[in-house]
N, C-alpha and C. Protein backbone atom coordinates (compact mmCIF):
# COMPACT_ATOMS: atom_id res chain seq x y z
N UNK A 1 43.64 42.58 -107.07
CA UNK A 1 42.71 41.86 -106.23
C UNK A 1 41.74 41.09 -107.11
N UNK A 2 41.84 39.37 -107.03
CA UNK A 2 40.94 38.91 -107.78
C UNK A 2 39.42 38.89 -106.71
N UNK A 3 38.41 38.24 -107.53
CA UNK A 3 36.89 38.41 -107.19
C UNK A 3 36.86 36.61 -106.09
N UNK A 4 36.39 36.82 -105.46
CA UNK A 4 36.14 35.70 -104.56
C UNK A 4 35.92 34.68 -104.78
N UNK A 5 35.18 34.48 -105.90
CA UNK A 5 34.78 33.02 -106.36
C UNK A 5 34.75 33.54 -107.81
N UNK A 6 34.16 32.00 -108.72
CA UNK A 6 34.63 31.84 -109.84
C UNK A 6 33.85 32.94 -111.09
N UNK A 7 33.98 32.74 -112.37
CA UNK A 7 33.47 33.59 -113.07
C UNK A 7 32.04 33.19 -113.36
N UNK A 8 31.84 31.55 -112.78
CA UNK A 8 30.05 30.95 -113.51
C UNK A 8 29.79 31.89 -112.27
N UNK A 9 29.81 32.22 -110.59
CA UNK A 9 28.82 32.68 -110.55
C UNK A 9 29.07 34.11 -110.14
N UNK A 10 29.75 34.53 -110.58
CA UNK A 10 29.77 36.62 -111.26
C UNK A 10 28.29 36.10 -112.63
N UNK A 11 28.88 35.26 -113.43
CA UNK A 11 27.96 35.46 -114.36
C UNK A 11 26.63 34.81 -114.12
N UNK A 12 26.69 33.77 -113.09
CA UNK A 12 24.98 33.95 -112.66
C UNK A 12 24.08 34.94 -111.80
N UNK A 13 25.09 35.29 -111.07
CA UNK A 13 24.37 36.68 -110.48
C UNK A 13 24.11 37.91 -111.52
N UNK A 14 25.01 37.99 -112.53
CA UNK A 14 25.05 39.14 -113.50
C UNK A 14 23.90 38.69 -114.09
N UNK A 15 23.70 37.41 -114.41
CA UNK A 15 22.60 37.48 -115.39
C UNK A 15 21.23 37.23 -114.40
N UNK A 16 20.94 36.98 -113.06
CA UNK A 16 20.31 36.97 -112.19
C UNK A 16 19.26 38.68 -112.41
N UNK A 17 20.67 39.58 -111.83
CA UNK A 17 20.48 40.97 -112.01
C UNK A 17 19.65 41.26 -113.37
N UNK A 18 19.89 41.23 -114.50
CA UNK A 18 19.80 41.49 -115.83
C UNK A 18 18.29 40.45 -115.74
N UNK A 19 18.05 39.65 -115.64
CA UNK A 19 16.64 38.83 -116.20
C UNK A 19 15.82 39.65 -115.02
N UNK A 20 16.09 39.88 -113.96
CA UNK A 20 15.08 40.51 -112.56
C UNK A 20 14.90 41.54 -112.79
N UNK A 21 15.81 42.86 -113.64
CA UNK A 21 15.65 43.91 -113.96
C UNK A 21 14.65 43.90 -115.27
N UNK A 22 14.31 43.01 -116.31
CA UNK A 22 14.03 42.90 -117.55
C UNK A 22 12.32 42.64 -116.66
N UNK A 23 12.50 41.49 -115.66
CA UNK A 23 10.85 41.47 -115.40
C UNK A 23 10.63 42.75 -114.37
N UNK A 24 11.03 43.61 -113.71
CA UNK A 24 10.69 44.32 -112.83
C UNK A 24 9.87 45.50 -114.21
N UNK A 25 10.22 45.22 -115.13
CA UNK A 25 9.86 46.75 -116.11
C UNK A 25 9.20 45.69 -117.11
N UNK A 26 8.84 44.44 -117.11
CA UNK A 26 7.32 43.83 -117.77
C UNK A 26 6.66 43.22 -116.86
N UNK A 27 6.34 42.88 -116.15
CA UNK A 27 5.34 42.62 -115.36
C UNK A 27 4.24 43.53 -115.26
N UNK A 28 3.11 43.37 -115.26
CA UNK A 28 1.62 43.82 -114.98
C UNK A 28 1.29 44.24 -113.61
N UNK A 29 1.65 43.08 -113.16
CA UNK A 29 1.15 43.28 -111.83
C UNK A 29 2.46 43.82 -110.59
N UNK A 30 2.32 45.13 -110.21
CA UNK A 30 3.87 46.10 -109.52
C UNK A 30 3.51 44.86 -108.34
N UNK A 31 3.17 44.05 -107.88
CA UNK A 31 3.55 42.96 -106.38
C UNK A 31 4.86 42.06 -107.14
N UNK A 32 4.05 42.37 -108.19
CA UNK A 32 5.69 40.99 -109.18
C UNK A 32 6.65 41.74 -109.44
N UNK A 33 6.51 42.90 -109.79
CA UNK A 33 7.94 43.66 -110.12
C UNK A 33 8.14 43.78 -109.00
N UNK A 34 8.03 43.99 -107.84
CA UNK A 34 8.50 44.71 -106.81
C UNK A 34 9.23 42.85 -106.58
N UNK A 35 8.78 42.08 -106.11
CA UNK A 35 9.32 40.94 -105.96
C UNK A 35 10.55 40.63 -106.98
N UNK A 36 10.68 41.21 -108.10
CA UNK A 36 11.68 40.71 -109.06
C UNK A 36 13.04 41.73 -108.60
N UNK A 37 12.46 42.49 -108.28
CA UNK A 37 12.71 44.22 -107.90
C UNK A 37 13.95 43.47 -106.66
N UNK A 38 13.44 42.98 -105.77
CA UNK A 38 13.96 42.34 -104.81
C UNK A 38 14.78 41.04 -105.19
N UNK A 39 14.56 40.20 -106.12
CA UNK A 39 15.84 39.09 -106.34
C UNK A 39 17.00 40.06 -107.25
N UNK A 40 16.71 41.18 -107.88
CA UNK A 40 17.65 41.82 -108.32
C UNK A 40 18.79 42.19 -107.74
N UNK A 41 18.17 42.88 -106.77
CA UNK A 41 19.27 43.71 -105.29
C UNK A 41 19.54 42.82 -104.40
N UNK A 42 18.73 41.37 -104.44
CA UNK A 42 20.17 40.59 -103.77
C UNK A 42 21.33 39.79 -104.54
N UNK A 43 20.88 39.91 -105.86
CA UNK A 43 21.97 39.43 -106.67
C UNK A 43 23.05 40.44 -106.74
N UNK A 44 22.93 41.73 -106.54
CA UNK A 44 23.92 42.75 -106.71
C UNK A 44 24.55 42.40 -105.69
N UNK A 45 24.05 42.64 -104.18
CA UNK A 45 24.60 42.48 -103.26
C UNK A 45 25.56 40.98 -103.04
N UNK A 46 25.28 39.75 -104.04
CA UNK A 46 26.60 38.97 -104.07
C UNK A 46 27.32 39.07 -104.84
N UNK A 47 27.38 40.24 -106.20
CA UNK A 47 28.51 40.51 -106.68
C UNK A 47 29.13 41.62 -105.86
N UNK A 48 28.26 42.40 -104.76
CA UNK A 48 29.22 43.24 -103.74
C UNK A 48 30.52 42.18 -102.90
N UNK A 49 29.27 40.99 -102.62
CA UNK A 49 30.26 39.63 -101.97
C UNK A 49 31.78 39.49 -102.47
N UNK A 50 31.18 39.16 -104.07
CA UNK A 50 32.66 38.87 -104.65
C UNK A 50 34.06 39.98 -104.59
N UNK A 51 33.22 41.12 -105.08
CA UNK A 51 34.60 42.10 -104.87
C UNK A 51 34.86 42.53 -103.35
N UNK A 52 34.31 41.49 -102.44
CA UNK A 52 35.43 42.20 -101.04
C UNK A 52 34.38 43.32 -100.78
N UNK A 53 33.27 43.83 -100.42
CA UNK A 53 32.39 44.71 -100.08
C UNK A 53 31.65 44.23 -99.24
N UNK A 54 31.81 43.54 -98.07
CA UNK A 54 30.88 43.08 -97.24
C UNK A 54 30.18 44.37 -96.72
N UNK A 55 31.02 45.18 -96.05
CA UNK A 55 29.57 46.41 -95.54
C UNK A 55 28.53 46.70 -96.84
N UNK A 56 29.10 47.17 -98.66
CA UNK A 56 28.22 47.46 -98.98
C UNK A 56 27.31 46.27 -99.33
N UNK A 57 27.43 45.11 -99.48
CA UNK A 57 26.59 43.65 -99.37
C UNK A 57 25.57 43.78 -98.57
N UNK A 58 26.19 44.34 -97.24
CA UNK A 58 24.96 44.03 -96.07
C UNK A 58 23.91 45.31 -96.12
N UNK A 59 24.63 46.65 -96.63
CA UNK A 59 24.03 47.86 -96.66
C UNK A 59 22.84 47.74 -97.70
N UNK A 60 23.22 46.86 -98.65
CA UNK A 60 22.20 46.81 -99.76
C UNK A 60 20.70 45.46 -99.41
N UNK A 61 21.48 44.22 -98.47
CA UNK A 61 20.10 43.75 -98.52
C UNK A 61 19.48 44.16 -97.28
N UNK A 62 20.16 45.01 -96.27
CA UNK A 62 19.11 45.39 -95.29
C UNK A 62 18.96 46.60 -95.60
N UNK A 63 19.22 47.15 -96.33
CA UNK A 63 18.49 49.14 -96.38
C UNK A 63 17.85 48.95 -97.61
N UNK A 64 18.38 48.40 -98.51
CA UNK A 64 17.60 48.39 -100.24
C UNK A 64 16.09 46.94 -99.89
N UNK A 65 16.84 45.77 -100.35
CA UNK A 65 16.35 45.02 -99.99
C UNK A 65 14.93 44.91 -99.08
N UNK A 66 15.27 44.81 -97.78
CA UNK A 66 14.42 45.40 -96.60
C UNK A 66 14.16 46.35 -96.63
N UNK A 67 14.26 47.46 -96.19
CA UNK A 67 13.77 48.92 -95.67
C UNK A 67 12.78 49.46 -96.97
N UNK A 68 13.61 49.66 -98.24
CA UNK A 68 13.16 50.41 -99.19
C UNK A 68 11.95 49.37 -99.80
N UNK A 69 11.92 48.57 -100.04
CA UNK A 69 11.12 47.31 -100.26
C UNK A 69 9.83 47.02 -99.73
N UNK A 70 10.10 47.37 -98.43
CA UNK A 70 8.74 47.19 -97.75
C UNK A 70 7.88 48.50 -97.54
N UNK A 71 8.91 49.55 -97.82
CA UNK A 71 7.92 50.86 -98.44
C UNK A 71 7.24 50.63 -99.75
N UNK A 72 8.23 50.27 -100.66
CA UNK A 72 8.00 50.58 -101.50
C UNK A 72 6.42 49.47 -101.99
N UNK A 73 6.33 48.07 -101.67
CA UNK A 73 5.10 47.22 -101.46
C UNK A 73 3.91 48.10 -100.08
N UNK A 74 4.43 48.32 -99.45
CA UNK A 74 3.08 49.36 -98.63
C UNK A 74 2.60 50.44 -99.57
N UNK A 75 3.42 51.17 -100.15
CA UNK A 75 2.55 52.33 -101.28
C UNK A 75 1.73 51.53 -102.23
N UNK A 76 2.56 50.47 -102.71
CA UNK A 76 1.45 49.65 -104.30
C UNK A 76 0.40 49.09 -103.03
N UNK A 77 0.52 48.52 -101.72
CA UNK A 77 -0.85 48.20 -101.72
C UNK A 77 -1.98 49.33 -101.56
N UNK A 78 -1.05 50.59 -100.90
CA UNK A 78 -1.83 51.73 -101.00
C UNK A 78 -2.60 52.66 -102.47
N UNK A 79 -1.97 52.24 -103.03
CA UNK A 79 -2.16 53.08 -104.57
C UNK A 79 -3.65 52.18 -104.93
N UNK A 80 -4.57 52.78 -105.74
CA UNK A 80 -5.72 52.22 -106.74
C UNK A 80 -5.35 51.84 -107.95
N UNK A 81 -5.29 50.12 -107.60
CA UNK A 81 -4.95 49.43 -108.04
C UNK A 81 -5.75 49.77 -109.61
N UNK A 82 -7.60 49.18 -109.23
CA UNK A 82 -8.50 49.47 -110.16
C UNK A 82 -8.08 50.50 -111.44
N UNK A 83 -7.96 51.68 -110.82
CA UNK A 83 -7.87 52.53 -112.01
C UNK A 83 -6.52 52.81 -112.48
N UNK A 84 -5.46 52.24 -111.97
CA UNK A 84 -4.10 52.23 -112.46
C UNK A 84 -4.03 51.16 -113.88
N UNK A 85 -5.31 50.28 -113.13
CA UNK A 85 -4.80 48.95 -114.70
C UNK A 85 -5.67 49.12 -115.80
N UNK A 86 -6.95 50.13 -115.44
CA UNK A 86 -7.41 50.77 -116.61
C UNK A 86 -6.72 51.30 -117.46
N UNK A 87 -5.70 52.24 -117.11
CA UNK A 87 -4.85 53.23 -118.07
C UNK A 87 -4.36 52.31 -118.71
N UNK A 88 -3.93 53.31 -120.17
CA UNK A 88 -2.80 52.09 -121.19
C UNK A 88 -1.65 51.52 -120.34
N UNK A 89 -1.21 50.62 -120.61
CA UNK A 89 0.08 49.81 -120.24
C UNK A 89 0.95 50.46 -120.88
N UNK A 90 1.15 50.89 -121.85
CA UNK A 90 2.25 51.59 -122.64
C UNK A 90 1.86 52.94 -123.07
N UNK A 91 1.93 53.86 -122.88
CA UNK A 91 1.38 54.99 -123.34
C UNK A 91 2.36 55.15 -124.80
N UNK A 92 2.26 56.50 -125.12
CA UNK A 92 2.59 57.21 -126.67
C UNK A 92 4.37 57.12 -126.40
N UNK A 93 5.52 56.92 -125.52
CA UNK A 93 6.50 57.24 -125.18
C UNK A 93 7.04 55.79 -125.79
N UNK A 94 7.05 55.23 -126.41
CA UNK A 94 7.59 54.10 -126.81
C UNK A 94 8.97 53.90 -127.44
N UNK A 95 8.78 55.40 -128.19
CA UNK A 95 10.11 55.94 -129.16
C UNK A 95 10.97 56.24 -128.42
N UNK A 96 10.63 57.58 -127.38
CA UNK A 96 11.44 58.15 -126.89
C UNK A 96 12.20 56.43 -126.10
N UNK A 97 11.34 56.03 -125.41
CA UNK A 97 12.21 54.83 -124.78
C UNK A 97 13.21 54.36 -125.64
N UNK A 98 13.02 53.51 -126.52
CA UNK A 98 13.69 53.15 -127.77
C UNK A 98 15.10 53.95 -128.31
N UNK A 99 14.81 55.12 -128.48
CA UNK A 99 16.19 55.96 -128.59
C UNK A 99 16.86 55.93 -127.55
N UNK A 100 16.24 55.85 -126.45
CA UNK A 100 16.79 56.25 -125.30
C UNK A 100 18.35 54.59 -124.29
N UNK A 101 17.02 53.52 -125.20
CA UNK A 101 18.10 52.32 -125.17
C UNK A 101 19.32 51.94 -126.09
N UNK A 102 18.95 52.55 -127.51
CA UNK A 102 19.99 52.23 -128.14
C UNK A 102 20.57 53.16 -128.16
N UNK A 103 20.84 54.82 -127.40
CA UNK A 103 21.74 55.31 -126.94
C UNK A 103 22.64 55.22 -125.51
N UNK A 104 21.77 54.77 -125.06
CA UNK A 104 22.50 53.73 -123.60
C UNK A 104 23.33 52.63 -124.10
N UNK A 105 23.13 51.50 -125.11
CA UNK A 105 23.80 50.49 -125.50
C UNK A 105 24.87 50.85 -126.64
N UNK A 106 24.91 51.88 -127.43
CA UNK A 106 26.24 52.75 -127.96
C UNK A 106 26.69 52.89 -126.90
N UNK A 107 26.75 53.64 -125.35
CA UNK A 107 27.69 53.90 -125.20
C UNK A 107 28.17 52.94 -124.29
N UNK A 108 27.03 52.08 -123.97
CA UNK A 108 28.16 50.30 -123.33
C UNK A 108 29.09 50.34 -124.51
N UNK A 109 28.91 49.70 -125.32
CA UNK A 109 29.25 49.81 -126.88
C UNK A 109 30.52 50.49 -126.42
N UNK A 110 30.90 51.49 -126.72
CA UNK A 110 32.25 52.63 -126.73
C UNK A 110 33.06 52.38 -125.54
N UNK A 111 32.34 52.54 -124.11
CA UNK A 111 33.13 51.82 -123.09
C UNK A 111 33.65 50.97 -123.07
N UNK A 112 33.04 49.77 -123.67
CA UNK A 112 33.77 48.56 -124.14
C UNK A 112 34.57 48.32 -124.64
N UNK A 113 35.09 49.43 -126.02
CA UNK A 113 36.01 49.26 -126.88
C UNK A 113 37.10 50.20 -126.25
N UNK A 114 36.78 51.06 -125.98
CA UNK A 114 37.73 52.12 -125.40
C UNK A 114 37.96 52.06 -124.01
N UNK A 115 37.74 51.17 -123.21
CA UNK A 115 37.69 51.12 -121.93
C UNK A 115 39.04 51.23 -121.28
N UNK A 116 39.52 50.22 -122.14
CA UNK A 116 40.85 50.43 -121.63
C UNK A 116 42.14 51.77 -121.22
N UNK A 117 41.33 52.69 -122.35
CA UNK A 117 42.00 53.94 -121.98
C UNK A 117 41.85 55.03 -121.72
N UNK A 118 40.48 55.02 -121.31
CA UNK A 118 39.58 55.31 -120.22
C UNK A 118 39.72 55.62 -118.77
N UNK A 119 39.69 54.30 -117.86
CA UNK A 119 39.77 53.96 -117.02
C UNK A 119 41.07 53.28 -117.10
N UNK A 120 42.21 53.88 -115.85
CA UNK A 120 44.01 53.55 -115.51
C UNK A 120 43.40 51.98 -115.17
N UNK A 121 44.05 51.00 -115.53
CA UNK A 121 44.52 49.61 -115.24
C UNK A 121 44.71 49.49 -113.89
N UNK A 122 45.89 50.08 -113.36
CA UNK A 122 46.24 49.85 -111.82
C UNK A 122 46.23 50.91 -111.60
N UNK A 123 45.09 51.27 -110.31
CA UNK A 123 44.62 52.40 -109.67
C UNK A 123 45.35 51.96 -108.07
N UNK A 124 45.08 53.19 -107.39
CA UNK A 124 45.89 52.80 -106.13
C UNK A 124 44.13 51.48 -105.38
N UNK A 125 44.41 50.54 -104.22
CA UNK A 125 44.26 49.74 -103.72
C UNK A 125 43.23 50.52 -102.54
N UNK A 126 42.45 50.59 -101.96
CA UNK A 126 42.05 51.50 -101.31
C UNK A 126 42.35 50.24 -100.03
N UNK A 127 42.80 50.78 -98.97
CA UNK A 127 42.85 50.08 -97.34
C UNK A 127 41.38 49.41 -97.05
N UNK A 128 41.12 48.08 -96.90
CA UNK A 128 39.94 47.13 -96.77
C UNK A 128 39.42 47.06 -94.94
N UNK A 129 40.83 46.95 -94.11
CA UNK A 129 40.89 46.78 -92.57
C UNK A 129 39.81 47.74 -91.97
N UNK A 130 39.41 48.94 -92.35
CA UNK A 130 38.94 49.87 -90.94
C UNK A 130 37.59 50.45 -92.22
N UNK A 131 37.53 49.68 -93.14
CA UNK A 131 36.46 50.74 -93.75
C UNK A 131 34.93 51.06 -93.42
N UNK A 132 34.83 49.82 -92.76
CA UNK A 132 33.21 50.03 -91.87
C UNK A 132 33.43 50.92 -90.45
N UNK A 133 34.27 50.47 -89.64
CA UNK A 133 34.60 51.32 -88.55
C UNK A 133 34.25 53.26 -89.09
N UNK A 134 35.26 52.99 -89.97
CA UNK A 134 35.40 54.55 -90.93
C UNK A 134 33.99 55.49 -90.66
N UNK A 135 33.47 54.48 -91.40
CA UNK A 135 31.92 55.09 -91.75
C UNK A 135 30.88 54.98 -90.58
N UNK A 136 31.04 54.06 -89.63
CA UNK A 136 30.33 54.22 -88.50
C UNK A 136 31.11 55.77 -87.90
N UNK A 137 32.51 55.98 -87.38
CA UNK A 137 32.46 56.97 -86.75
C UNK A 137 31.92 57.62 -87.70
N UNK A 138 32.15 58.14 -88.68
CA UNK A 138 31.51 59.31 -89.33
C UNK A 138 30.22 59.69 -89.42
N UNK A 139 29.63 58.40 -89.93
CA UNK A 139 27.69 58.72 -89.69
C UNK A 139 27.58 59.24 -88.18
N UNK A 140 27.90 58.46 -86.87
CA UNK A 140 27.82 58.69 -85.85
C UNK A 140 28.43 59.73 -85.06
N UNK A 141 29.23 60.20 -85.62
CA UNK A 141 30.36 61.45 -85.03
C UNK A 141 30.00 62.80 -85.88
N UNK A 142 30.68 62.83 -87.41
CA UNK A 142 30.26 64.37 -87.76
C UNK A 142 28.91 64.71 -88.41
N UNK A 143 28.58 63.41 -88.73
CA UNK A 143 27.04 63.47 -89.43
C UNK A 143 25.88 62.97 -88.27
N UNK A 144 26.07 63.25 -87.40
CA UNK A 144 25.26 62.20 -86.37
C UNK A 144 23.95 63.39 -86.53
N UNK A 145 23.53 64.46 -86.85
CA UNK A 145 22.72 65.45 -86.84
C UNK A 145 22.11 65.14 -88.46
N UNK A 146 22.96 64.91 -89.31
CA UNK A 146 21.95 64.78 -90.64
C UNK A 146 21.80 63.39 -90.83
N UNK A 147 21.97 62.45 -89.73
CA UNK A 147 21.53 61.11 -90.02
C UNK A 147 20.45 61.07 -88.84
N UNK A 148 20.04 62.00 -87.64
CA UNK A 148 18.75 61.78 -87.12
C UNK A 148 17.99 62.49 -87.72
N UNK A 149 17.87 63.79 -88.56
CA UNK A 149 17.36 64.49 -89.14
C UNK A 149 16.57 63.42 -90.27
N UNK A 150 17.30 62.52 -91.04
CA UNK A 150 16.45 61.70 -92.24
C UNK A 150 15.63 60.43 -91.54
N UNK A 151 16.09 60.24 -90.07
CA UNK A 151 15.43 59.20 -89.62
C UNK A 151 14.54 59.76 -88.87
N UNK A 152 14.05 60.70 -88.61
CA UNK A 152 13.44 61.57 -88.11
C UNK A 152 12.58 61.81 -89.18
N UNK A 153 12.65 61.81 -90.23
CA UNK A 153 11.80 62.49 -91.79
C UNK A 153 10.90 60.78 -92.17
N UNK A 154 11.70 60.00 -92.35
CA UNK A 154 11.29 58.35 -92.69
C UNK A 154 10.54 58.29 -91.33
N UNK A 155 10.83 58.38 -89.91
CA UNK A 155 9.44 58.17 -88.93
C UNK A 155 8.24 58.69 -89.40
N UNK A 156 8.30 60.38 -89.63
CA UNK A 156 7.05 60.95 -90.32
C UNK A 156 6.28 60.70 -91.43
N UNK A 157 7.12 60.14 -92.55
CA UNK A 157 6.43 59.41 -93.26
C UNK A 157 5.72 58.20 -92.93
N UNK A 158 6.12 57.35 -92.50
CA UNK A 158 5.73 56.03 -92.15
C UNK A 158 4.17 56.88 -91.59
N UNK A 159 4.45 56.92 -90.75
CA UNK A 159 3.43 57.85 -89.67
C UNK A 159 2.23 58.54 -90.69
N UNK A 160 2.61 59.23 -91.46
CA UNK A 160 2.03 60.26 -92.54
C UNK A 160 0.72 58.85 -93.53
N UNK A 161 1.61 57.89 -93.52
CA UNK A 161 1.52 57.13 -94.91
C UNK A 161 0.21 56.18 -93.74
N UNK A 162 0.59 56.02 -92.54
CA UNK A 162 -0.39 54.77 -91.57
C UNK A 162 -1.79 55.74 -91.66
N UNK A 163 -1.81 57.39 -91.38
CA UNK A 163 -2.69 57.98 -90.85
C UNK A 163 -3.69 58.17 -92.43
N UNK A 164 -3.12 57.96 -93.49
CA UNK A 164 -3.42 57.82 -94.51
C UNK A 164 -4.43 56.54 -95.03
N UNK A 165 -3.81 55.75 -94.98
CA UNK A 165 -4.75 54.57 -94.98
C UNK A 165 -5.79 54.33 -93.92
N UNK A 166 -5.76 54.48 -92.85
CA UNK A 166 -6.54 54.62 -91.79
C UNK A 166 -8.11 55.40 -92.40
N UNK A 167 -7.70 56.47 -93.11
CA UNK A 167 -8.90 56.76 -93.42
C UNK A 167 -9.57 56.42 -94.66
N UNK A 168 -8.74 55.48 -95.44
CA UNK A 168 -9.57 54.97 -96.32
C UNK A 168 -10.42 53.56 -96.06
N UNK A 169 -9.79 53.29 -94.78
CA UNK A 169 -10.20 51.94 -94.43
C UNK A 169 -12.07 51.93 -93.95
């Protein structure tokens, strides 16, 4: 199965992803990361496009995208701002980061070279026709109890997080 469209834009979304991820973790101000935060995860979601993933495409810019997004900008406006930008910008962990990337990029590094025999070439094809259906009955049929249970938990928060600000106002 080839990718939907051409390789310039796999590689402008790839590098879309990659520059939005690079500012989400320098930026100063978390309204800009969170905004970079957000052109990131919709660039993923059109390399979901390309490989034939429309449910997970749509799952990512309305549950990541949207949902998680607009929590996640309601807490930074909730958080103190003031004394967050007092603290160092970089604390003493600089190293540990540092090891921690150029042992992440060894093992891109090794995957890369060894990938091939690694991961089988031709894996079986998984059936494309019924795979959203799939997952609707299932959320809705055997999980229909631990999917009101978390939407039931996300109401209380929301709720938790309004009654919260309310009193700082």
């Amino acid at each position: 199965m080839t990718p939907v469209a051409t390789p310039f834009f796999f590689y402008l979304l790839a590098g879309l992803t990659l520059v939005s991820g690079i500012l989400v973790i320098t930026r100063k101000n978390p309204v800009h990361s969170a905004l970079a935060l957000i052109l990131g995860l919709l660039a993923q979601a059109g390399l979901y496009l390309m490989l034939y993933a429309p449910f997970v495409a749509g799952v990512q810019i309305i549950l990541y995208a949207g949902g998680i997004m607009v929590l996640f900008l309601f807490v930074i406006m909730l958080v103190n701002l003031q004394r967050s930008q007092r603290e160092e910008q970089f604390n003493k962990q600089w190293l540990v980061g540092l090891v921690a990337a150029v042992a992440l990029g060894a093992l891109f590094v090794f995957v890369y070279i060894k990938g091939s025999t690694l991961f089988p070439a031709n894996g079986p094809i998984p059936a494309e026709n019924n795979n959203t259906q799939l997952v609707g009955e299932l959320l809705y049929g055997q999980y229909m109890f631990a999917f009101e249970i978390a939407s039931l938990l996300l109401l209380v928060a929301i709720i938790g997080a309004v009654v919260m600000a309310k009193k700082r106002i």
